[in-house]
Protein backbone atom coordinates (compact mmCIF):
# COMPACT_ATOMS: atom_id res chain seq x y z
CA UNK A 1 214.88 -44.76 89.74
CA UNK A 2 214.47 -44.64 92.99
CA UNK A 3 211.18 -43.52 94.94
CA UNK A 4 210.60 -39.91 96.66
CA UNK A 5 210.63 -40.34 100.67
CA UNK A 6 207.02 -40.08 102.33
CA UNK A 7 207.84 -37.18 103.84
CA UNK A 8 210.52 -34.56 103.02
CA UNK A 9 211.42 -31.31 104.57
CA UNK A 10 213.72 -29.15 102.26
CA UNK A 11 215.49 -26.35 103.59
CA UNK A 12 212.70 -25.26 105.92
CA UNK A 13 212.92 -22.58 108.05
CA UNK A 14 210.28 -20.68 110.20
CA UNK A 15 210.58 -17.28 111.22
CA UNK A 16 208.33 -15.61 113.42
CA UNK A 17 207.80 -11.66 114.34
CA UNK A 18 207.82 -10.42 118.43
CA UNK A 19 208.42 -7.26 119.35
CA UNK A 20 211.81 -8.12 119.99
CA UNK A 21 211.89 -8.49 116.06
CA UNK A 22 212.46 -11.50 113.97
CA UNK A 23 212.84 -14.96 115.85
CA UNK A 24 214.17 -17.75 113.69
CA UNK A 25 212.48 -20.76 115.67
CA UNK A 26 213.62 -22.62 112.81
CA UNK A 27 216.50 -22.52 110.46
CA UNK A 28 217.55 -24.56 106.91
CA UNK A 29 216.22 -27.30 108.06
CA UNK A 30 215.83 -30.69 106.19
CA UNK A 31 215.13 -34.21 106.95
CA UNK A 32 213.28 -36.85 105.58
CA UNK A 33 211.42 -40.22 106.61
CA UNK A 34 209.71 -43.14 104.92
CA UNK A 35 206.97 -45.48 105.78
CA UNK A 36 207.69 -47.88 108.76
CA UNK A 37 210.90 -45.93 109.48
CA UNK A 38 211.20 -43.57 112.95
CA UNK A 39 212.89 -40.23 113.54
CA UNK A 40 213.29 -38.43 116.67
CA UNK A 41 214.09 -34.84 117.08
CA UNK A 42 215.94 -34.22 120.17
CA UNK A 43 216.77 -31.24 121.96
CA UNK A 44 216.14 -28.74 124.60
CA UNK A 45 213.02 -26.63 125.42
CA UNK A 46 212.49 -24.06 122.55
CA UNK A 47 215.21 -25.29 119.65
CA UNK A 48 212.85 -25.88 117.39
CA UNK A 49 211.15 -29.24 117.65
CA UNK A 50 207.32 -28.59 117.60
CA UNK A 51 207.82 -25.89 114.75
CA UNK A 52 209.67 -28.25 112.46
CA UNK A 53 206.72 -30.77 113.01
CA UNK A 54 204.23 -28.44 112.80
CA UNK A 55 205.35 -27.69 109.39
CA UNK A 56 205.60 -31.48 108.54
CA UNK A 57 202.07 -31.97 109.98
CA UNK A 58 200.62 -29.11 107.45
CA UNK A 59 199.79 -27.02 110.73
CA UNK A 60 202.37 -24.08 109.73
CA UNK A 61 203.72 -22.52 106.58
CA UNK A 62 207.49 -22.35 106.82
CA UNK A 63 208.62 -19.01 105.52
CA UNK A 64 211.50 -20.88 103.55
CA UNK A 65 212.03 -23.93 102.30
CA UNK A 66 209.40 -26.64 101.20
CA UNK A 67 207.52 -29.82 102.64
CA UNK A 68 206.97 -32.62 100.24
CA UNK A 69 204.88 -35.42 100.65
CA UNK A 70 205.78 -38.30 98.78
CA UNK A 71 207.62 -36.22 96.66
CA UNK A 72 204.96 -33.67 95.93
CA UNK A 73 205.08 -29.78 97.50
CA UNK A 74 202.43 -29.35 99.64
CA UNK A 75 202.13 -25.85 98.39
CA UNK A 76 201.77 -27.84 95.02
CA UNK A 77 199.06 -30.30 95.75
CA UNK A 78 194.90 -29.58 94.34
CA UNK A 79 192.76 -29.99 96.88
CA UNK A 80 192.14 -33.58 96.92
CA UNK A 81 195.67 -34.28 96.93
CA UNK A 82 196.18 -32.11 100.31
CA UNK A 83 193.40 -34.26 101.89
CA UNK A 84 194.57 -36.93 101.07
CA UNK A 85 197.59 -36.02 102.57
CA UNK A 86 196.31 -34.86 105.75
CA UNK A 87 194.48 -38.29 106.01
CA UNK A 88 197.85 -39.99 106.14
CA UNK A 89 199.66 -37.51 108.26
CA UNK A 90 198.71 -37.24 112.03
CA UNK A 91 199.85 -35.66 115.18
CA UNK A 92 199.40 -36.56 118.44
CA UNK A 93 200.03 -33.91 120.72
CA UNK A 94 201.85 -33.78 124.14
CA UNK A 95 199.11 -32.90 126.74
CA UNK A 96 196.32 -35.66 127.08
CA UNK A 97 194.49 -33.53 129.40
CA UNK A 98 194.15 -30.50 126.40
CA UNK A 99 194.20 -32.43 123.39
CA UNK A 100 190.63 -34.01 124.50
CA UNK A 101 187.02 -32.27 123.88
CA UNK A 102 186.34 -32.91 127.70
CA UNK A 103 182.03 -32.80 126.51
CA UNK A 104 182.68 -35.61 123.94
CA UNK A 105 182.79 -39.39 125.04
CA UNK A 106 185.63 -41.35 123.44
CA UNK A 107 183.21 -42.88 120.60
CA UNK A 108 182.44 -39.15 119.72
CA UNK A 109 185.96 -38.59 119.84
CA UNK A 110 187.19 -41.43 117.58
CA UNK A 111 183.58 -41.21 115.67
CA UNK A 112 184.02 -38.04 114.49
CA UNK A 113 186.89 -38.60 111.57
CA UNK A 114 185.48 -41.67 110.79
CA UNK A 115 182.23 -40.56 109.58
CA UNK A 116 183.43 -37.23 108.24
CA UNK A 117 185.78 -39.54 106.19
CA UNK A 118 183.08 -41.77 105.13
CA UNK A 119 185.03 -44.80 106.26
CA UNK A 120 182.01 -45.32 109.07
CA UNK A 121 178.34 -45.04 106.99
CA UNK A 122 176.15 -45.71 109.96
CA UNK A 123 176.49 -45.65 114.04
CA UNK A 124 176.86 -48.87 114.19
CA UNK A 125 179.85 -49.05 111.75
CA UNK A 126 181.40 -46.13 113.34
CA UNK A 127 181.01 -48.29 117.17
CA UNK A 128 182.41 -50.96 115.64
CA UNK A 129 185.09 -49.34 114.04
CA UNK A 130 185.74 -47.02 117.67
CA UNK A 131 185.93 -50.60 119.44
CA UNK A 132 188.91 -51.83 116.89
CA UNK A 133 190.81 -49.04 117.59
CA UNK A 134 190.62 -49.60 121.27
CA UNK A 135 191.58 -52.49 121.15
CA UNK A 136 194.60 -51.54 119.04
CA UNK A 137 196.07 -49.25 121.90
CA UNK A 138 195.17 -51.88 123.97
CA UNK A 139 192.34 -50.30 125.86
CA UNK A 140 189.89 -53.62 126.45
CA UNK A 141 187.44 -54.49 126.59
CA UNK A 142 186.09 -51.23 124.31
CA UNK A 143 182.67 -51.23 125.91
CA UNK A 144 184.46 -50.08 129.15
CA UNK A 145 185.40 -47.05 127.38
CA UNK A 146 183.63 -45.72 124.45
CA UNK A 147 180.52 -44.30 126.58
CA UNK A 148 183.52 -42.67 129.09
CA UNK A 149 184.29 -38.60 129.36
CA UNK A 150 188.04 -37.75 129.34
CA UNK A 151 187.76 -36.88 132.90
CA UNK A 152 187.22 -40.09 133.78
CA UNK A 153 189.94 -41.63 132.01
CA UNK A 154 193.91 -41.57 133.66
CA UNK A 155 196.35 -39.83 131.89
CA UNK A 156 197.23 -43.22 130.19
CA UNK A 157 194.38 -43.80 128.67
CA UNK A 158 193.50 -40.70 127.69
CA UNK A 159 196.37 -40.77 125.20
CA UNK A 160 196.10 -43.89 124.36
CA UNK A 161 192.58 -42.44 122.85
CA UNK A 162 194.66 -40.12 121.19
CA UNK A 163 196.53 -42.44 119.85
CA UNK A 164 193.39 -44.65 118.56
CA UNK A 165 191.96 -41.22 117.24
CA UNK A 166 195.36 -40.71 115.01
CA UNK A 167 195.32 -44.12 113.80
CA UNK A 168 191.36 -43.55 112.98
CA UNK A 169 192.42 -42.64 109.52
CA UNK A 170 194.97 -45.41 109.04
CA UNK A 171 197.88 -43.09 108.42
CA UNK A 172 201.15 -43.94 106.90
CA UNK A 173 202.92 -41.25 109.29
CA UNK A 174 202.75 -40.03 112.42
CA UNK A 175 203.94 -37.33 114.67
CA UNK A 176 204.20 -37.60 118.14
CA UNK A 177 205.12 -34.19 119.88
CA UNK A 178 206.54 -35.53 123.41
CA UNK A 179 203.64 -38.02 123.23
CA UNK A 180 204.98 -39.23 126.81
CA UNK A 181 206.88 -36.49 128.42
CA UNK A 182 203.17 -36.04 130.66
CA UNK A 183 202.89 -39.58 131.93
CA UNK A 184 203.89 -41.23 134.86
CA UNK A 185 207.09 -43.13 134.58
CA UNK A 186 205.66 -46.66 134.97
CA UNK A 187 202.94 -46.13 132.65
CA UNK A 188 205.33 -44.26 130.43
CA UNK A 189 206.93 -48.06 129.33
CA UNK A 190 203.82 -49.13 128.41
CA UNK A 191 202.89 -46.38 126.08
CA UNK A 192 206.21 -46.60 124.58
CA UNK A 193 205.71 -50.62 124.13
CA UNK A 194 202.85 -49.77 122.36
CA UNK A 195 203.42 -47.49 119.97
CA UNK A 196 206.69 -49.76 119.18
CA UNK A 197 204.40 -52.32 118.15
CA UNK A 198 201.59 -50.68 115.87
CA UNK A 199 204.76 -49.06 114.07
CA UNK A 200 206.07 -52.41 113.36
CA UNK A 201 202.45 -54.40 112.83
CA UNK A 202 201.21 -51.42 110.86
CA UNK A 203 203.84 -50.16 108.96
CA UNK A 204 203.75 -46.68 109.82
CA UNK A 205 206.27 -43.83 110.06
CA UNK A 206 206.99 -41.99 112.85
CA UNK A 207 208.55 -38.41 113.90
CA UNK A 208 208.71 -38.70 117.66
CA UNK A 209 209.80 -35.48 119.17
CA UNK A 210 211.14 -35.81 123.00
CA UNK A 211 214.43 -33.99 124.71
CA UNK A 212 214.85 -37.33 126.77
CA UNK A 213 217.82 -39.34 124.99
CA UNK A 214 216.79 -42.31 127.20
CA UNK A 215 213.57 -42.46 125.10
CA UNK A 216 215.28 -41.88 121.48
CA UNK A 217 217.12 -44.75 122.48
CA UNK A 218 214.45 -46.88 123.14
CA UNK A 219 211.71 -46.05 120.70
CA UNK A 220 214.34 -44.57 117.92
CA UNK A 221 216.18 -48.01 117.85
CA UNK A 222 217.11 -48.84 114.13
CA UNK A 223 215.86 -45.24 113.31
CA UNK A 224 217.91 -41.81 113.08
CA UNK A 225 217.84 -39.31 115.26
CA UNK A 226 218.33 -35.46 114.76
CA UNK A 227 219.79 -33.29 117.33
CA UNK A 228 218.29 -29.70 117.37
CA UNK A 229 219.72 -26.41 119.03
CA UNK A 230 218.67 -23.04 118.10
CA UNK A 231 216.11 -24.27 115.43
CA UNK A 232 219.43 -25.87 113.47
CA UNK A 233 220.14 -29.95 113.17
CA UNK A 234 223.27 -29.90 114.58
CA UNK A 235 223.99 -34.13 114.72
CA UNK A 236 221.96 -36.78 112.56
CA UNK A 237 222.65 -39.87 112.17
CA UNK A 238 221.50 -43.69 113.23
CA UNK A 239 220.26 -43.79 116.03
CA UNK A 240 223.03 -46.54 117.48
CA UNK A 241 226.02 -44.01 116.27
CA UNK A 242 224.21 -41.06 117.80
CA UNK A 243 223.93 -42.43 121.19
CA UNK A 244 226.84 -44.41 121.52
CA UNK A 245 229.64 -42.23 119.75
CA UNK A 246 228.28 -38.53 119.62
CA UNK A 247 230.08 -36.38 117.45
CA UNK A 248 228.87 -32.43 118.80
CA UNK A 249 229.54 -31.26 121.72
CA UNK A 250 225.96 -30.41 122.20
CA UNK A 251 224.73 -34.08 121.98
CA UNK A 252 227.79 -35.01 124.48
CA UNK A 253 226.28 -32.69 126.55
CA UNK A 254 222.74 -33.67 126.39
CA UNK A 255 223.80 -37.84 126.91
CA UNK A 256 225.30 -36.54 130.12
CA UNK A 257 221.97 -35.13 131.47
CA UNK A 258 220.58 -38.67 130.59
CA UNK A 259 219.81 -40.20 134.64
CA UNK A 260 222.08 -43.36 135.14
CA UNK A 261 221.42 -46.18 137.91
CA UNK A 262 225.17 -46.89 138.31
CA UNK A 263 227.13 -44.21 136.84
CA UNK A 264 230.57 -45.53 138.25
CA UNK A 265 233.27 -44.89 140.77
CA UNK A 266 234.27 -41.60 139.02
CA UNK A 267 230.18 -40.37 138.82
CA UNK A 268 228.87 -38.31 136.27
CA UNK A 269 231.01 -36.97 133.45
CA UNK A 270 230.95 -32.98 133.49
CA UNK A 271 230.19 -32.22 129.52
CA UNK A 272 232.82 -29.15 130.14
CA UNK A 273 230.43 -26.07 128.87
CA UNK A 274 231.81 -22.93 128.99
CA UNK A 275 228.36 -21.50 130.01
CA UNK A 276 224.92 -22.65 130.78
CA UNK A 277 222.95 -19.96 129.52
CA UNK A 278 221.36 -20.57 126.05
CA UNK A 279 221.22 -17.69 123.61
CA UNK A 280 217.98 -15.74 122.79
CA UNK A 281 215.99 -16.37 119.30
CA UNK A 282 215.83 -12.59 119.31
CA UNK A 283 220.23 -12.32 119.86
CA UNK A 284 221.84 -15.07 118.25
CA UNK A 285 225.24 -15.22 118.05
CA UNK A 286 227.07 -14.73 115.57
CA UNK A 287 229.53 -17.80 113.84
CA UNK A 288 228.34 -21.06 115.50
CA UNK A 289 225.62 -20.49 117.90
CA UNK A 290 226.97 -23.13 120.09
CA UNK A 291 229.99 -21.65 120.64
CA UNK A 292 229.18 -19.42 124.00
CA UNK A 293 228.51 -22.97 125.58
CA UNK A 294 230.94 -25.22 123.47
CA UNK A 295 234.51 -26.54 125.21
CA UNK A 296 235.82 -27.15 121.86
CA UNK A 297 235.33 -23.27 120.81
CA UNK A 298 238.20 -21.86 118.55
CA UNK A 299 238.34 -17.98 118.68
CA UNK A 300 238.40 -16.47 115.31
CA UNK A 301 236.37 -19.43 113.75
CA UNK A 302 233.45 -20.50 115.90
CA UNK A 303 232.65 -17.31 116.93
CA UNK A 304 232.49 -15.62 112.86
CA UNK A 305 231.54 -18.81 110.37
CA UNK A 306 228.54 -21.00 110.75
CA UNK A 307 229.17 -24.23 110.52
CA UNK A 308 227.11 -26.31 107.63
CA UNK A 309 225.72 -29.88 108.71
CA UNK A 310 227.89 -32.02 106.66
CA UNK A 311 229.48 -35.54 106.65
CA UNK A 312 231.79 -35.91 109.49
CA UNK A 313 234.75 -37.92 107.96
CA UNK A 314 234.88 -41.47 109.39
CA UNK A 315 231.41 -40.98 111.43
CA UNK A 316 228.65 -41.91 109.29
CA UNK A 317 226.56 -39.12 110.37
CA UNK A 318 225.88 -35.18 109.36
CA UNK A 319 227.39 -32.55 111.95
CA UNK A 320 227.48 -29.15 111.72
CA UNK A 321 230.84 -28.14 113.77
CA UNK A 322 234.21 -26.75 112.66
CA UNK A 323 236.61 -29.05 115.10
CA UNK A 324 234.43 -32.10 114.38
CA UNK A 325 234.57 -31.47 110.56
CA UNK A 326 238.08 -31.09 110.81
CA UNK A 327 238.17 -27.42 109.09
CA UNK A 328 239.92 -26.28 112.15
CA UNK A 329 241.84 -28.07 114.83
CA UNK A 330 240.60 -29.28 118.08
CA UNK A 331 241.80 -26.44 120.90
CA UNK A 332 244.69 -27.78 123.00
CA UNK A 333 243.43 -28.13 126.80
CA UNK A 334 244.91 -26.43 128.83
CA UNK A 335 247.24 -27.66 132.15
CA UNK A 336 248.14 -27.34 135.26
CA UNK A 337 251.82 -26.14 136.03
CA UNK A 338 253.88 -28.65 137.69
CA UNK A 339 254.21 -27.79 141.61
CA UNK A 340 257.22 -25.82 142.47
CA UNK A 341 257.49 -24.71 139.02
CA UNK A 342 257.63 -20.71 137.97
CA UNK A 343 255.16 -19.31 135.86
């Protein structure tokens, strides 16, 4: 018999009301990830990312669906079972500048949940304790720190205090909403290094949200990685596959945007979109929501029946397109006539 996944989402979806009417930030959605493993959840602005993690997380009730934690419902679990379960899930959050009480030091900061925890019984203990966790993100030596304001800490470090503050409660998952998307470039690598090596010394999951491929690639390595548009998964698979072979359109189209040093004599590839504007939550349309943008769009298919994520045959990953699937066949490009020729 084999053993639930630390974290499941089943069929989630998340539907919020505007006075536009119903926006489905998130739709069917359903992933899973277990301890030491990684998954990123790529994607542009607004498909869906932060809402599916802040239903992981325990911040948001999906309207559909269910979140299991080690094979238990949230909805499900007594009290003592939730907190446990919020002990071992944290979130770091994108913006170091906000996600910091700027009138607490960093030893209040990463005090706090260890003495409301009991895992710190005195000051002293909890000082201790604030220095080891310093030292984890590699902030040393701690006394240089722990008496410090936010404000007078770089971008860097301040979230590599967040990170210390998530690991305060030695959590067995951890989700990491564009944890680097705010950080300057050079010390961008170093975070990344970083969090690379406490998932791998301390055996902890990870859902690492980010729309930058270049960074799936690099932290997601020996992971999976699922592609988002319009609150849908779209593309999951290994990470490897993913990158190297994509299967959607979409996640063609998003590797193109990905910045290359030396991109060849012939440049950039041109992904081929039919348009660039993205749908609104409010208007979806109707078939495969892709299919406004999508070069491989067949009329009287794309544009009526939604596409289910399912195996791809001979890919090894999920997608969730008609052409790709093989239910319909791949549209014919058109060419150019021959010069001289009559049309």
């Amino acid at each position: 018999m084999t053993s639930a996944p630390l974290m499941n989402l089943r069929g989630v979806s998340q539907t919020f009301q505007s006075q536009r009417g119903e926006l489905p930030a998130v739709r069917d959605v359903s992933l899973s990830v277990d301890r030491g493993d990684v998954l990123c959840l790529v994607g542009e602005s607004g498909c869906g990312k932060t809402t599916t993690a802040r239903m992981a997380a325990g911040l948001a009730r999906p309207t559909a669906g269910a979140v299991e934690f080690e094979g238990t419902d949230l909805t499900a679990m007594d009290r003592e079972h939730y907190r446990a379960y919020r002990k071992a899930v944290q979130f770091i959050h994108q913006d170091p500048y906000a996600s910091l009480n700027p009138i607490r030091t960093v030893f209040a900061t990463l005090a706090a949940p260890l003495r409301r925890h009991g895992l710190a019984k005195s000051r002293k203990e909890a000082w201790e304790q604030a220095g080891e966790l310093l030292r984890q993100v590699e902030m040393s030596p701690p006394e240089n720190f722990l008496s410090k304001y936010p404000h007078q800490l770089s971008g860097g470090q301040r979230q590599r205090v967040a990170v210390a503050r998530a690991l305060a409660l030695r959590p067995r998952l951890i989700i990491a909403d564009e944890a680097t998307s705010m950080l300057d470039v050079s010390i961008r690598v170093g975070v990344l290094r970083m969090l690379t090596r406490l998932r791998e010394e301390l055996d902890v999951g990870f859902v690492f949200i980010t729309h930058d491929l270049a960074i799936a690639r690099y932290f997601g390595a020996g992971g999976r990685i699922a592609v988002m548009y319009l609150g849908r998964v779209v593309e999951y698979g290994a990470t490897s596959d993913v990158i190297d072979d994509p299967q959607h359109p979409y996640t063609k189209a998003l590797l193109t945007a990905v910045p290359e040093v030396d991109p060849g004599p012939e440049g950039r590839r041109d992904p081929g979109l039919r348009g660039v504007d993205i749908p609104s939550l409010a208007a979806l349309p109707a078939g495969c929501t892709f299919h406004p943008r999508c070069p491989l769009f067949v009329p009287g298919t794309c544009d009526t029946a939604e596409p289910q994520l399912s195996a791809a045959p001979g890919t090894g990953r999920e997608v969730a397109c008609h052409v790709v699937a093989g239910t319909v066949p791949a549209p014919v490009p058109a060419q150019a006539s021959p010069a001289g020729s009559e049309s």
